[in-house]
Every structure is written in structure tokens, then in C-alpha cells.
Protein backbone atom coordinates (compact mmCIF):
# COMPACT_ATOMS: atom_id res chain seq x y z
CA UNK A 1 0.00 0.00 0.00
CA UNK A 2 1.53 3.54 -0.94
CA UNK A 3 2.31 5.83 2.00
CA UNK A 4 1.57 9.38 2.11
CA UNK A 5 4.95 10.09 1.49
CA UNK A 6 5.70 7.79 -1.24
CA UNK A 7 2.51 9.50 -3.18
CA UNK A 8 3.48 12.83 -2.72
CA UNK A 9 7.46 12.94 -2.39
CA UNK A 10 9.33 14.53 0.61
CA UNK A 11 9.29 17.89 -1.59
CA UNK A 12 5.60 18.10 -1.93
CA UNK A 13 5.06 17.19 1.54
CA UNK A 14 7.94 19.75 2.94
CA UNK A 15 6.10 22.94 0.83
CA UNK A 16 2.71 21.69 2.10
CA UNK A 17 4.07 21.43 5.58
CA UNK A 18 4.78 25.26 5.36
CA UNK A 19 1.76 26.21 3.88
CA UNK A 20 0.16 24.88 6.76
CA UNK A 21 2.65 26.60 9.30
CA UNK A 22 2.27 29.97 7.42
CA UNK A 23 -1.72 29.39 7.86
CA UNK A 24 -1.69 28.24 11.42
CA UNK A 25 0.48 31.42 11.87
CA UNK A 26 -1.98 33.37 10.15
CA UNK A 27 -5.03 32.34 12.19
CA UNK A 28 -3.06 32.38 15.55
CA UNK A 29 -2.59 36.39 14.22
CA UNK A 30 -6.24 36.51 13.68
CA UNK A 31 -7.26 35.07 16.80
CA UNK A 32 -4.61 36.84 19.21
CA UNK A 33 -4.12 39.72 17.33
CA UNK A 34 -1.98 41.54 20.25
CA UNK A 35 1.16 39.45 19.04
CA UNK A 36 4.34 39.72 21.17
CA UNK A 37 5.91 42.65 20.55
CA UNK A 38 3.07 46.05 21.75
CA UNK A 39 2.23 48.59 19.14
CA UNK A 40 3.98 52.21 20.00
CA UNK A 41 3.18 55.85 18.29
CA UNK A 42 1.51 58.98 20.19
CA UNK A 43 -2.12 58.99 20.53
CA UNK A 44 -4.52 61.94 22.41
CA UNK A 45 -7.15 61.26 24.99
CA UNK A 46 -9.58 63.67 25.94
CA UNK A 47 -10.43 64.00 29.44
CA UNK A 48 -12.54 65.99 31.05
CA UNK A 49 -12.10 68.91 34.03
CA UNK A 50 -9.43 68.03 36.81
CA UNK A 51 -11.54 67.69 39.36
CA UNK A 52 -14.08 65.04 37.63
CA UNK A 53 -13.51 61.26 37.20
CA UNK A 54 -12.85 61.74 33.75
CA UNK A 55 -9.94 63.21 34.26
CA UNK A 56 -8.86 61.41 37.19
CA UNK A 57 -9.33 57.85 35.18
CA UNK A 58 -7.80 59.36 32.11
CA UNK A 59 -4.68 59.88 34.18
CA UNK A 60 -5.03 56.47 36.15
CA UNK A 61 -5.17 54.18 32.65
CA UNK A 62 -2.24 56.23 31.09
CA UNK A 63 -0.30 54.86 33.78
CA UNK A 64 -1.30 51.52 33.15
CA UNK A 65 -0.81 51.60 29.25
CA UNK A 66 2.26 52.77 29.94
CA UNK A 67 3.24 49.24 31.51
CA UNK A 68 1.34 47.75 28.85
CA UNK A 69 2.75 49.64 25.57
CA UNK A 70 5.77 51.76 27.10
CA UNK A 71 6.75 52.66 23.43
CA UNK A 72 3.20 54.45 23.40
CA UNK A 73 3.09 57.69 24.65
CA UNK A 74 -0.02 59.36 25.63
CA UNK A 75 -1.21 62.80 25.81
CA UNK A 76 -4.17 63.92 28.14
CA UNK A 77 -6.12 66.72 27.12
CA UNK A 78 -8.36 68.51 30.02
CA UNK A 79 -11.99 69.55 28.74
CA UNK A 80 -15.31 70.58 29.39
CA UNK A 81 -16.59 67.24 29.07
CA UNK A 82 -18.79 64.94 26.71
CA UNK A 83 -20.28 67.21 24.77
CA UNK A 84 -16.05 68.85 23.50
CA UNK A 85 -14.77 64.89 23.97
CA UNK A 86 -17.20 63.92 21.13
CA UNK A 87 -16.30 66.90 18.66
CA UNK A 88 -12.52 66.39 19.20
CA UNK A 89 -12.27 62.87 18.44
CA UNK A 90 -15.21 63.30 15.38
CA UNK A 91 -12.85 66.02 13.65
CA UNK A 92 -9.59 64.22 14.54
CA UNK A 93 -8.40 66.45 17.48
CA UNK A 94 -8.31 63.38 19.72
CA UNK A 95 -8.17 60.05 19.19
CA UNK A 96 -9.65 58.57 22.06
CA UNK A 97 -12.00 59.81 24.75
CA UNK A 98 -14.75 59.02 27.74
CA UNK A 99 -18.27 60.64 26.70
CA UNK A 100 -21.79 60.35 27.98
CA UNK A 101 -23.97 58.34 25.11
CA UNK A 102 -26.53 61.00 25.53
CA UNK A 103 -24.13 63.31 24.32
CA UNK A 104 -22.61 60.56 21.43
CA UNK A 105 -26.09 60.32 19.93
CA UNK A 106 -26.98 64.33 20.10
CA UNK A 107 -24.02 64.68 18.27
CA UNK A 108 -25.49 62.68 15.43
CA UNK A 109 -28.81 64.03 16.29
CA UNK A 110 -27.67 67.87 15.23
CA UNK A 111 -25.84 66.31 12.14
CA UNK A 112 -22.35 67.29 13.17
CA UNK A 113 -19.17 66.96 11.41
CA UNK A 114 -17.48 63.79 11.21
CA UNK A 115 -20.18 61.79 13.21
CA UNK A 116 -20.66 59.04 11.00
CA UNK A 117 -16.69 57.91 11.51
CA UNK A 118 -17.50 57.61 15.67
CA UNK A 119 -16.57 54.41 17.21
CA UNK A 120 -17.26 53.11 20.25
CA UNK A 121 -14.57 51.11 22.19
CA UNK A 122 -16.01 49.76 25.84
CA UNK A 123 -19.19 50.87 27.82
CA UNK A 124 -17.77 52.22 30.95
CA UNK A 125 -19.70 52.81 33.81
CA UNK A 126 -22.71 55.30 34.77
CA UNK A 127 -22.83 59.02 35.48
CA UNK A 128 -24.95 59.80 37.72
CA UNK A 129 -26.70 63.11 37.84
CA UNK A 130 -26.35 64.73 41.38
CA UNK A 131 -28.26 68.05 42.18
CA UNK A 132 -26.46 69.85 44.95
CA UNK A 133 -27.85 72.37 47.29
CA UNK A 134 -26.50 74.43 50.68
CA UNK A 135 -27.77 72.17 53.97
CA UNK A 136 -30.45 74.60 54.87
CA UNK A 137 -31.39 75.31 51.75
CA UNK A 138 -35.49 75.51 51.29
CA UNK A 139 -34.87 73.90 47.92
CA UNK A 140 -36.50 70.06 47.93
CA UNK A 141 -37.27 69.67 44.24
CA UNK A 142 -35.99 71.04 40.71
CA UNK A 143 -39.09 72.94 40.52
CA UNK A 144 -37.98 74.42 43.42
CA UNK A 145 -34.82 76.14 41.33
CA UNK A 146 -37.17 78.67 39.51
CA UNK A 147 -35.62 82.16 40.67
CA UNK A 148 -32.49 80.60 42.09
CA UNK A 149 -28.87 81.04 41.20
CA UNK A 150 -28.21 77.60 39.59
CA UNK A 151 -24.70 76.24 37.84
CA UNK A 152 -25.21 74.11 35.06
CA UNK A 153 -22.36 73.40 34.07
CA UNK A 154 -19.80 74.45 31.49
CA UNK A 155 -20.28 75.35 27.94
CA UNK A 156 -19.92 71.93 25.45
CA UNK A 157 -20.00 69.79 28.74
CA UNK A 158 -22.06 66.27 29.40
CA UNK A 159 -23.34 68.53 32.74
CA UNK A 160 -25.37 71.29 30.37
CA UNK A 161 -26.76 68.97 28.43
CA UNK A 162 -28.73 67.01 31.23
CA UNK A 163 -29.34 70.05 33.37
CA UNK A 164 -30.63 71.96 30.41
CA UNK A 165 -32.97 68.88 29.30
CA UNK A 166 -33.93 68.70 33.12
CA UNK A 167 -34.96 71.92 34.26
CA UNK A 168 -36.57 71.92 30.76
CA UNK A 169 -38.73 69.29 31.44
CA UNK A 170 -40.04 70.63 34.69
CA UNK A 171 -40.68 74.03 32.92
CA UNK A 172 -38.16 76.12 33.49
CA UNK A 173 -36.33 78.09 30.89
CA UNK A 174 -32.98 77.47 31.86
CA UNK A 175 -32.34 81.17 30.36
CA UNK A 176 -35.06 83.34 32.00
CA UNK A 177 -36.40 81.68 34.85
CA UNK A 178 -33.09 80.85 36.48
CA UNK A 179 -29.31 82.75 37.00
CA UNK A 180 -27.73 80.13 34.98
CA UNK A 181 -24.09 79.64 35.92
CA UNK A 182 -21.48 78.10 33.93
CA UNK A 183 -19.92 76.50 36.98
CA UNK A 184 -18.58 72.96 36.88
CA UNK A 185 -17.11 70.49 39.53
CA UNK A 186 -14.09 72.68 39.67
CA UNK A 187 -15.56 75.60 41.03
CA UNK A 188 -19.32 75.25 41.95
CA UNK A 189 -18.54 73.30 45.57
CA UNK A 190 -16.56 76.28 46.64
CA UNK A 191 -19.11 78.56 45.21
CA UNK A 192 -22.30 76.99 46.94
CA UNK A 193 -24.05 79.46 49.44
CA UNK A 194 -21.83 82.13 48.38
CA UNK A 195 -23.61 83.21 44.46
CA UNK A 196 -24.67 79.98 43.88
CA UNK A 197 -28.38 78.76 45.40
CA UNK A 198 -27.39 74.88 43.65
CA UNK A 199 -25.30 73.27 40.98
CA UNK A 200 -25.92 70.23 38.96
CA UNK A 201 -23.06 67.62 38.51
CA UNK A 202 -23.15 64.52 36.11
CA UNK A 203 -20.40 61.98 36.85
CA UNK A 204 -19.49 58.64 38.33
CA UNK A 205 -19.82 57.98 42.14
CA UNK A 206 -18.02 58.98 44.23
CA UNK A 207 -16.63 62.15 42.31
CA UNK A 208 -13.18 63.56 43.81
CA UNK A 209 -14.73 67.37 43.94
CA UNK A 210 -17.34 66.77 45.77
CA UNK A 211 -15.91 63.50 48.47
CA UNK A 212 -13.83 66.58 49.36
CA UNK A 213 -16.55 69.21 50.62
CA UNK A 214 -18.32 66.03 52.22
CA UNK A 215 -16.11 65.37 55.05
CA UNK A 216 -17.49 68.47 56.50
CA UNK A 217 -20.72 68.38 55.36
CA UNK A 218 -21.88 71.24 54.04
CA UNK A 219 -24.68 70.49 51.38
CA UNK A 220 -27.28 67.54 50.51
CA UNK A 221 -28.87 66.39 47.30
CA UNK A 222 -31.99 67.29 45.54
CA UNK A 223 -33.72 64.17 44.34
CA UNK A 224 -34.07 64.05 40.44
CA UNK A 225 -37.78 62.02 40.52
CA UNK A 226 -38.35 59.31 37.93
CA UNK A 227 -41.58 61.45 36.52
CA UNK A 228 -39.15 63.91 35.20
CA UNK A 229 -37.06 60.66 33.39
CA UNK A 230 -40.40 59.73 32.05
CA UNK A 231 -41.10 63.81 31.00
CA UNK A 232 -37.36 63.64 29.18
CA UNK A 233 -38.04 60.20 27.73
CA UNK A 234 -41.72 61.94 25.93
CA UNK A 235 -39.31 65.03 24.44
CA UNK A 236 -38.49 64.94 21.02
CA UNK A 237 -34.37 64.41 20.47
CA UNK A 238 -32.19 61.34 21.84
CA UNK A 239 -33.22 61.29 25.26
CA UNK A 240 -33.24 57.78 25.66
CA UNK A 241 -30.56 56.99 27.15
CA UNK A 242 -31.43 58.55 30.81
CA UNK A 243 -32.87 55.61 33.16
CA UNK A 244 -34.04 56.20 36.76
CA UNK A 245 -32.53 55.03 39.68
CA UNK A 246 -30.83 55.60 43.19
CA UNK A 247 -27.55 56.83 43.56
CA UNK A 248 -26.20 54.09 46.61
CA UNK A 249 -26.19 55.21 50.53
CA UNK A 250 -22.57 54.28 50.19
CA UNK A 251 -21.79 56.89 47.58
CA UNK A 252 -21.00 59.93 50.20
CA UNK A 253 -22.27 58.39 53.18
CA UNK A 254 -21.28 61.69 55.43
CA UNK A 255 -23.67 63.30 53.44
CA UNK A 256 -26.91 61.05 52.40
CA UNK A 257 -26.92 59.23 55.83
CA UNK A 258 -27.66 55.90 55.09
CA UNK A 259 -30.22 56.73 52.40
CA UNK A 260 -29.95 56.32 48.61
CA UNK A 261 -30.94 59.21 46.69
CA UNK A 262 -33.74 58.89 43.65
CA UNK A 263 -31.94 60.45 40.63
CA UNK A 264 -31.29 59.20 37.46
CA UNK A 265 -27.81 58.02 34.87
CA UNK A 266 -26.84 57.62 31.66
CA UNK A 267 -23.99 55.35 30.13
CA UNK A 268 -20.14 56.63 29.59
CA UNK A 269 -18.79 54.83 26.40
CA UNK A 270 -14.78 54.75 25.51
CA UNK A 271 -15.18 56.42 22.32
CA UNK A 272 -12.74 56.56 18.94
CA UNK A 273 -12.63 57.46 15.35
CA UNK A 274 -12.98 54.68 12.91
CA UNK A 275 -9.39 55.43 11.41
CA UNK A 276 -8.03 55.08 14.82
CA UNK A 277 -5.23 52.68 14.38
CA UNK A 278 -6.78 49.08 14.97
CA UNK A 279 -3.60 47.42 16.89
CA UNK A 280 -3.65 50.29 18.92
CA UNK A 281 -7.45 50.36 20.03
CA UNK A 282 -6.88 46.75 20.92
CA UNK A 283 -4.48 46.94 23.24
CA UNK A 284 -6.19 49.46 24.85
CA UNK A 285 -9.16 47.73 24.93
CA UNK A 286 -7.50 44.70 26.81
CA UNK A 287 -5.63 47.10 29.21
CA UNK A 288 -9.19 48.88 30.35
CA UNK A 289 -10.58 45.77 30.69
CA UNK A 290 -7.84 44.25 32.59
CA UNK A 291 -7.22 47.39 34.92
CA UNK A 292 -10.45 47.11 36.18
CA UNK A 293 -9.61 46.59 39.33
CA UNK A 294 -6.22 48.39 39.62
CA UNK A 295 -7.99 51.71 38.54
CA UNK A 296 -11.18 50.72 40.54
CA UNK A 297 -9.28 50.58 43.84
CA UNK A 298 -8.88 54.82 42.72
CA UNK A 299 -11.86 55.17 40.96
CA UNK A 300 -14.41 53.40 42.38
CA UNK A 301 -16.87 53.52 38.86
CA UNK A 302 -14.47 51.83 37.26
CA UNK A 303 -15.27 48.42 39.45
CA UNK A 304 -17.84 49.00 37.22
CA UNK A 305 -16.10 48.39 33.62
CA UNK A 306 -17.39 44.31 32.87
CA UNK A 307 -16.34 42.35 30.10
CA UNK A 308 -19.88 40.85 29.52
CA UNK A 309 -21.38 44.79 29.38
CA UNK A 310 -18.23 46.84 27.72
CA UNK A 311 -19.33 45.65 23.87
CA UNK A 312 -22.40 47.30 24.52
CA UNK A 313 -21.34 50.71 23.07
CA UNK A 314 -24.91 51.94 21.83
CA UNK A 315 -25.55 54.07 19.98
CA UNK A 316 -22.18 53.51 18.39
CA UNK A 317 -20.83 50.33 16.35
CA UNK A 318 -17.21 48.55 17.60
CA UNK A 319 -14.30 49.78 16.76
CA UNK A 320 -12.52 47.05 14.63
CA UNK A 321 -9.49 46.98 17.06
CA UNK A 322 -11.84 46.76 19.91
CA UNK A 323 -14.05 43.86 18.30
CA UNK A 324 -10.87 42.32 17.47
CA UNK A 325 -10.05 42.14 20.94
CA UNK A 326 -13.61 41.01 22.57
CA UNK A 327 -13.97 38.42 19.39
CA UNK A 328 -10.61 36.74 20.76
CA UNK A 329 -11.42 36.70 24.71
CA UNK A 330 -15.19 35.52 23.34
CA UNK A 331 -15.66 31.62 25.22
């Protein structure tokens, strides 16, 4: 009976052999993409305000893709916050950056430049809107801010966005029927009681600027009712990404006393542009996953980040680097 070898000749049989070891080589690069050697180049991530979590995770992963890609150097830009994050990296002025996805899909809504070629990379964790008001304050309600001095947060930020939509939907014209301030987390806690009656906040629990004013407590929160999330989700525009729910006791305990707080959140994605280099956005991808824990002992909302939840980037499709890298950790 002829042998394998004997039909084909040890020629044959040697170029097969390497066919098939170039192939296997191919697929093993197909299924773990990230290779041996990590990808290097300069790449810009858009934060948010110092004092936010933004920021403060920006800075936090940097330091971990620096063990993870030390050729890679990366730049952290400060900003107002989802609403700039989602215009820089839709006209190229960032690469990567954290935005609220109520913020990602207005973007779209108004037809703005470049907002077809958004990516998403990971669903993050929630911001939660917080409402903050001086401890004796007579305000108990957002109807109750009609007349007052309110901050609502900078211009092109996630904050003015939701506060605008919320006062909206309770009535008030955020232009006449309040003092609108364009306070943010940097400066509205020092500001509150002295020209400022309450400031709204949007951001993941607990955030730096306020865990600092709440060891002396000084203020309490205004609940956010779900009637109002049911008022936003009947207004025309992409609203539909606000839920209801209650920020935890354990958020600033010194301050809600053992009681959650009825407000509501909305989703932060990791956001890119689609020509956002694919070995790059990979690697990242696996180091946010992966520094879950590492960045959530700083950050507590990052605990947050899941593998089973961060391909969920509605209203934005994957990033082909980033569904590279949940397509090979996929059991």
C-alpha cells in the first residue's frame, strides 16, 4: 500500500508542511491579534475637568498603558466634558476619549461633522446626575430652582446637556427663569451658598470634587424624581438613554446618611474614530478591561467596567481593534 509520502514525495510534503505553518500562523494572528511585541506611536485622549472622574481615570489608565505599551506615549487633554470629547475625536483632534452616550447620539442628532466615523470602544460605567444644594437650603425639588442662582455646568459639557434637558422638562427656561451659571465640579462646591443657590453635577460615584466638601458636610442632594425621566423620555431628540434610579447610601455616606438618593444616569462609552489605528485600540481595549480593578481601587466607577457589558457601546458600532479584541477573549 503507498504511503503518504511515497505519493506525494518529501518535496511536496515539505512545501505543504509550510503552507500549513504559514496558515496556522496566520489564524493564531487573527485570533490573538496583540502578538508579542506592543504597538507604539503617540495617541490623544480627551479627558474631562481636573476635578471630575474623567480626568482622574484618564490619568489612572495612562499609567497603566504605559506598563502595557511603554513605546506608546499618551497625551491627556483637560476639557469641558462629553459634549467637546465627542467633537474632538469626530474632527480628529483626539483620538480617544470618555463621553456620555446621551451626548454621542446628540451629536449625530444635530448632524455634526465627522459623526458618522464615531466608534465606540467599551461601555464604561454610569454618570450619575447629582443636584447639589446648601444644607439649609429651602430647595426640595428642581421645581424648586425657579428664581435661584443655579450652575449648570460648562459650555460643550455632558453637565449642560442634562441640566438643560432637566430643568426643561419641569418648565423652566434654563435662560429666564433661572441665573444660569457656567460653573462645573471645579468651582461650583466652593461657590455653593456664596452666588450659587445649587449646581448640577453629572459623573461617576463617588466624584473627587465633591468627596472633598463632604467630610465636613456642608450640602445635601436634591432628588431628580423618575416622573421627570419619564417627562425627558416623551421630548423629542435622543433622550433615551437617561434611566431612573438611586444613587447608593454608600456613595457619600457623610452626606446622604444611610439613604440612597432617587436620581437618574446615563452610560459613559470609551469612544474613537474609525481610522483610529486598529492594533492600537486593541491593546487598549484589553488594558481597560484588565485594569479594572487596579484603577477601581482609585476610581471606584471603574469596578464597574465588565467584560460581559463593555461591547455594549450603543448608539455607536465597535471599533474594529476593539471587536478584534472582545472576538478573541469571546468563550
Amino acid at each position: 500500500m503507498p504511503t503518504l509520502f511515497s505519493r506525494f514525495g518529501p518535496r511536496r510534503l515539505l512545501t505543504a508542511a509550510a503552507a500549513a505553518v504559514v496558515a496556522f500562523g496566520l489564524l493564531l494572528w487573527w485570533l490573538l491579534p496583540l502578538g508579542d511585541r506592543p504597538p507604539s506611536g503617540t495617541i490623544t485622549f480627551s479627558t474631562g475637568t481636573r476635578a471630575g472622574v474623567y480626568h482622574e481615570y484618564g490619568d489612572l489608565l495612562r499609567a497603566e498603558l504605559r506598563k502595557d505599551m511603554p513605546g506608546l506615549k499618551v497625551r491627556l487633554l483637560t476639557s469641558a466634558g462629553s459634549q467637546e470629547n465627542v467633537d474632538r475625536v469626530a474632527t480628529g483632534a483626539a483620538d480617544y476619549a470618555v463621553a456620555a452616550a446621551d451626548a454621542v447620539e446628540t451629536y449625530a442628532f444635530d448632524d455634526r461633522p465627522g459623526a458618522d466615523r464615531l466608534r465606540g470602544v467599551a461601555r464604561l460605567y454610569d454618570d450619575y446626575v447629582q443636584l447639589v444644594v446648601p444644607l439649609d437650603s429651602t430647595i426640595q425639588s428642581v421645581a424648586d430652582l425657579r428664581g435661584k442662582r443655579v450652575a449648570i455646568g460648562l459650555p460643550d459639557s455632558g453637565v449642560r446637556l442634562i441640566a438643560t434637558r432637566v430643568l426643561e422638562a419641569v418648565g423652566i427656561d434654563p435662560e429666564t427663569d433661572i441665573t444660569p451659571s457656567s460653573d462645573g465640579i471645579d468651582t461650583g462646591p466652593e461657590r455653593l451658598g456664596q452666588g450659587l443657590d445649587a449646581f448640577f453635577w453629572s459623573g461617576g460615584l463617588p466624584t473627587d470634587g465633591l468627596q472633598r466638601i463632604a467630610r465636613t458636610p456642608s450640602f445635601r442632594f436634591v432628588p431628580i424624581e423618575e416622573d421627570i425621566v419619564a417627562e425627558l423620555h416623551d421630548q423629542p431628540g435622543p433622550t433615551r438613554y437617561y434611566r431612573s434610579t438611586n444613587m447608593p447610601e454608600s456613595a457619600y455616606p457623610t452626606v446622604q446618611n444611610g439613604y440612597p438618593l432617587e436620581t437618574m444616569a446615563v452610560a459613559n462609552v470609551l469612544i474613537a474614530r474609525d481610522d483610529a489605528d486598529p492594533r492600537i485600540t486593541e491593546w487598549l481595549t484589553r488594558t481597560v478591561i484588565e485594569t479594572r480593578d487596579s484603577i477601581g481601587a482609585h476610581v471606584h466607577s471603574a469596578q464597574l467596567v465588565d467584560l460581559r457589558t463593555a461591547i455594549y457601546t450603543d448608539p455607536l458600532q465597535l471599533h474594529e481593534g476593539a471587536r478584534r479584541y472582545y472576538a478573541s477573549v469571546k468563550p
